[in-house]
C-alpha atoms as a PDB file:
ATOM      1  CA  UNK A   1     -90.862 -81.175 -14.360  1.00  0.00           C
ATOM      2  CA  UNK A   2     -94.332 -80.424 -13.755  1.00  0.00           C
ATOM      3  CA  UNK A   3     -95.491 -76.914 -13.736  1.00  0.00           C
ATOM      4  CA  UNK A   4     -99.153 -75.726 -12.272  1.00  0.00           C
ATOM      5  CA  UNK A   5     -99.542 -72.062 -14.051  1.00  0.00           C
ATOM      6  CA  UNK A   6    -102.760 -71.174 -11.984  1.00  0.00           C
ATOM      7  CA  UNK A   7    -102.246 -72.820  -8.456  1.00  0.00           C
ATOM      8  CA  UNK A   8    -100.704 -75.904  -7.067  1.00  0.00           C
ATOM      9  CA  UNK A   9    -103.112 -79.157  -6.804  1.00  0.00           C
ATOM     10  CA  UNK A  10    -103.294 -78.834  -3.417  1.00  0.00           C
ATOM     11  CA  UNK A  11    -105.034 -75.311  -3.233  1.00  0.00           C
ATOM     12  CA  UNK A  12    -106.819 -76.151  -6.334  1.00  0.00           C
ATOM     13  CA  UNK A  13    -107.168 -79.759  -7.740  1.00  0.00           C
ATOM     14  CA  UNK A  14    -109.015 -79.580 -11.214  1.00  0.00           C
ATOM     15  CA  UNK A  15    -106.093 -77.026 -12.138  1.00  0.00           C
ATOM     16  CA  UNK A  16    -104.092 -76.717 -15.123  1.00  0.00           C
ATOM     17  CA  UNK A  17    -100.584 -78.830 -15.183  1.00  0.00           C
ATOM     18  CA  UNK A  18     -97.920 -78.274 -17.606  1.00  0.00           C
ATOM     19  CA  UNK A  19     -95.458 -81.033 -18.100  1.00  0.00           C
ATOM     20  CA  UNK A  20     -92.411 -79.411 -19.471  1.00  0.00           C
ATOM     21  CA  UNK A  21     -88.810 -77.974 -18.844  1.00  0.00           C
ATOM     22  CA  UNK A  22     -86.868 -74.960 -17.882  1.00  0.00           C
ATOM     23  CA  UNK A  23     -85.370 -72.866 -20.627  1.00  0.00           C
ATOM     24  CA  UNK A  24     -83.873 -70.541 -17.929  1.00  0.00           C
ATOM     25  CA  UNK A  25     -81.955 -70.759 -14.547  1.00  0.00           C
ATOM     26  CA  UNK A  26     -83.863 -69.170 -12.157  1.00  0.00           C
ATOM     27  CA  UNK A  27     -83.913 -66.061 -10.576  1.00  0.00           C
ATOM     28  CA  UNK A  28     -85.096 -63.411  -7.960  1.00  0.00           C
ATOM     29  CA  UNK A  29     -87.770 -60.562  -8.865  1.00  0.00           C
ATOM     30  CA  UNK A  30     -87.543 -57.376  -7.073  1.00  0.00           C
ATOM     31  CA  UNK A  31     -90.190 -58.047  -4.796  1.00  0.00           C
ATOM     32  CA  UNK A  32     -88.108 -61.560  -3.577  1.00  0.00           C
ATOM     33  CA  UNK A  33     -90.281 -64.240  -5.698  1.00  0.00           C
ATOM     34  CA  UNK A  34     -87.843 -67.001  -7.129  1.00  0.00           C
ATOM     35  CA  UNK A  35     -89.044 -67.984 -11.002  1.00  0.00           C
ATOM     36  CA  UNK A  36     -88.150 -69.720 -13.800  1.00  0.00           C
ATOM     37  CA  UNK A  37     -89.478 -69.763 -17.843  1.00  0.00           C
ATOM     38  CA  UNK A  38     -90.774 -73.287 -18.961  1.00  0.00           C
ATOM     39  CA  UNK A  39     -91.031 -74.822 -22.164  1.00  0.00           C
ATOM     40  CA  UNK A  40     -95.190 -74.074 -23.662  1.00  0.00           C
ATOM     41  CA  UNK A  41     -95.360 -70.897 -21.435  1.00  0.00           C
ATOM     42  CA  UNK A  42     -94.661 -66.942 -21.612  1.00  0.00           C
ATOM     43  CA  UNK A  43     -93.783 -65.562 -18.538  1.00  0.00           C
ATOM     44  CA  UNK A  44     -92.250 -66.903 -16.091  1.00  0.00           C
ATOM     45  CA  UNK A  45     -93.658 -69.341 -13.219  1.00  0.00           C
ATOM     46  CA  UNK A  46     -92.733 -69.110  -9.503  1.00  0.00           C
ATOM     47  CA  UNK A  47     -90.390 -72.116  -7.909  1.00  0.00           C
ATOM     48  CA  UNK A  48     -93.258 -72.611  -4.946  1.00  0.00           C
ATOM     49  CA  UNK A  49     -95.340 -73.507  -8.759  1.00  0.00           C
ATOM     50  CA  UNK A  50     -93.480 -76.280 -10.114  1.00  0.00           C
ATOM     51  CA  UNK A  51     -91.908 -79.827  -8.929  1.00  0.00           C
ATOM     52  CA  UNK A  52     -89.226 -82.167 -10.335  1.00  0.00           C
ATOM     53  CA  UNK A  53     -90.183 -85.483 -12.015  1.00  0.00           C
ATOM     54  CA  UNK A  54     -87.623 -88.483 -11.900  1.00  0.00           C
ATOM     55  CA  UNK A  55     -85.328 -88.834 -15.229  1.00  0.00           C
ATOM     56  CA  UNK A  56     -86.591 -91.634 -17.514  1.00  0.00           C
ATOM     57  CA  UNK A  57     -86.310 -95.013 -15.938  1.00  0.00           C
ATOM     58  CA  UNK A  58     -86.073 -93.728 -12.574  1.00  0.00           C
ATOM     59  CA  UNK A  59     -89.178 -95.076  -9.801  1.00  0.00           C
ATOM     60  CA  UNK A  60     -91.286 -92.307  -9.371  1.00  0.00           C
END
């Protein structure tokens, strides 16, 4: 998966992207927000800040 700590590339496209994985299933803070912790990152990241990537030998 692909993770984007600061913004998403669309709002921002010079920003910082973390290739990684989970290391939790995600969850709901009380405010609402959906989130997840990836691998190379404290805290956690919100679902609307990271996107899939194909499984090896898959087409992209």
């Amino acid at each position: 998966m692909t993770a984007y700590p600061g913004a998403r590339p669309e709002q921002v496209p010079s920003g910082p992207r973390l290739d990684t994985r989970t290391r939790s299933a995600a969850w709901t803070l009380p405010h609402g927000r959906a989130v997840v912790l990836v691998d190379g990152r404290a805290g956690a990241i919100a679902l609307t800040h990271v996107a899939p990537r194909p499984a090896s030998g898959e087409p992209a």
